[in-house]
C-alpha atoms as a PDB file:
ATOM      1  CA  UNK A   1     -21.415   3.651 -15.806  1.00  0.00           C
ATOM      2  CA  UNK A   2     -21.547   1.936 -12.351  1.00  0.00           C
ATOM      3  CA  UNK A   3     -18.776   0.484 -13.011  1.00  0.00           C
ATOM      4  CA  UNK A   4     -16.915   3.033 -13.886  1.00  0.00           C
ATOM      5  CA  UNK A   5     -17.782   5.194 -11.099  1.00  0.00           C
ATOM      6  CA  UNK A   6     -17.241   1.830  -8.779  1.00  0.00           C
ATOM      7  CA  UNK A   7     -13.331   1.732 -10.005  1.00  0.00           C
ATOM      8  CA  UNK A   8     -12.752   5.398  -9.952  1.00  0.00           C
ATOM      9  CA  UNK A   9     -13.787   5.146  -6.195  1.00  0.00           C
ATOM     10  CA  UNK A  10     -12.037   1.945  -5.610  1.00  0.00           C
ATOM     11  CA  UNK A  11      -8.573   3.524  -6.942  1.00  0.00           C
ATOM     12  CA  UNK A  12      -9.464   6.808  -4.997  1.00  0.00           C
ATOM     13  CA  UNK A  13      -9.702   5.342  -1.503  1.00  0.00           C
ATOM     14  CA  UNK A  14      -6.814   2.885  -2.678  1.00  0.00           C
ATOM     15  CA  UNK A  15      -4.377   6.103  -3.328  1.00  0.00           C
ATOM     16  CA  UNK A  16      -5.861   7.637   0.259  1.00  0.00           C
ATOM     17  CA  UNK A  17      -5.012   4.855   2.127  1.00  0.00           C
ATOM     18  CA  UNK A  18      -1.384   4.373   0.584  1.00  0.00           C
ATOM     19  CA  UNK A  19      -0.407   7.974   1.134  1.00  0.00           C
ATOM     20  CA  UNK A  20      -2.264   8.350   4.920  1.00  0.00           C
ATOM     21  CA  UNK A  21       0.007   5.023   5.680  1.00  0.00           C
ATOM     22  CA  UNK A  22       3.131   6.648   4.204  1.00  0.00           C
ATOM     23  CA  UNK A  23       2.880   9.804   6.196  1.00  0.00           C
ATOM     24  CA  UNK A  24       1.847   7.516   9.441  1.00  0.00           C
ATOM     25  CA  UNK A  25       5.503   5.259   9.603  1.00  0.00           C
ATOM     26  CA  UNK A  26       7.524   7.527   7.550  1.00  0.00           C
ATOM     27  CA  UNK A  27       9.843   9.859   9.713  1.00  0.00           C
ATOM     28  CA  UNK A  28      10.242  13.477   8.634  1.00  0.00           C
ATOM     29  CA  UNK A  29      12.883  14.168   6.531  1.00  0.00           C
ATOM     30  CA  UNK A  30      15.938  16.761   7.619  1.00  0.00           C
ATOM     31  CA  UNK A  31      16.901  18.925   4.983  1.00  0.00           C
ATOM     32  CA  UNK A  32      20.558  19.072   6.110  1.00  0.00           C
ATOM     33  CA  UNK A  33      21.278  15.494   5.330  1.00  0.00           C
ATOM     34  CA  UNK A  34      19.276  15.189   2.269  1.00  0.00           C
ATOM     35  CA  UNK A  35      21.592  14.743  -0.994  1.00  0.00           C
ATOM     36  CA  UNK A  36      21.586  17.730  -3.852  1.00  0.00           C
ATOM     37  CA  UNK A  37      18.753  18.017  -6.148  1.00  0.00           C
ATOM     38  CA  UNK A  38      21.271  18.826  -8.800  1.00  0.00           C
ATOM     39  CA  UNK A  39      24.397  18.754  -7.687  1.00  0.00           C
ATOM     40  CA  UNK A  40      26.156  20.474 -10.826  1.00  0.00           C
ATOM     41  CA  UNK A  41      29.612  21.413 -10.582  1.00  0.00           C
ATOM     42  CA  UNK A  42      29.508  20.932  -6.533  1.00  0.00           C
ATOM     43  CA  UNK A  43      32.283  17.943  -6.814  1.00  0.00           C
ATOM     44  CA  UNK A  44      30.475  15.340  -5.567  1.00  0.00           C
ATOM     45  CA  UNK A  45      30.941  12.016  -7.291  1.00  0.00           C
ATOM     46  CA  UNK A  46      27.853  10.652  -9.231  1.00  0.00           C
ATOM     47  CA  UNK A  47      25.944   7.774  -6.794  1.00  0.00           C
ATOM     48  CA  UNK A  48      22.922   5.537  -7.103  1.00  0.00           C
ATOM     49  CA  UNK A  49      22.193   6.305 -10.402  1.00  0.00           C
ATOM     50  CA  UNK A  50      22.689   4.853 -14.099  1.00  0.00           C
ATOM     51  CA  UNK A  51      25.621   7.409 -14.581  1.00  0.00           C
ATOM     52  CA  UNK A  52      27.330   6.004 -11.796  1.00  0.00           C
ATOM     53  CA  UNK A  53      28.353   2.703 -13.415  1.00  0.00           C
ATOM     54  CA  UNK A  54      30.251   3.766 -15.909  1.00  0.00           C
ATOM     55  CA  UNK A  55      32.930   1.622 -16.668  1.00  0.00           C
ATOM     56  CA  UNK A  56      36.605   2.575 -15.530  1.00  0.00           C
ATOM     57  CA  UNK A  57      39.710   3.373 -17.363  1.00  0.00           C
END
């Protein structure tokens, strides 16, 4: 049970410290220049993604 409890608290304060670091060098974002979630019938070409390597005609 110790250990148990030891890893639980290990991955805990291992999560923390990721996500306090993040949020310390990260800048905030700007909603105006942030892509689409779902960009569905907008016209923009698909980008970055598996869909966007589709091979052309």
């Amino acid at each position: 049970m110790l250990t148990r409890r030891l890893t639980a608290t290990a991955t805990l304060a291992l999560i923390t410290a990721i996500i306090i670091a993040d949020l310390a060098t990260s800048l905030p974002l700007d909603p105006f220049r942030a892509p689409p979630a779902i960009a569905l019938g907008s016209g923009q070409a698909a980008s970055g993604a598996h869909c966007a390597a589709l091979p052309g005609r």
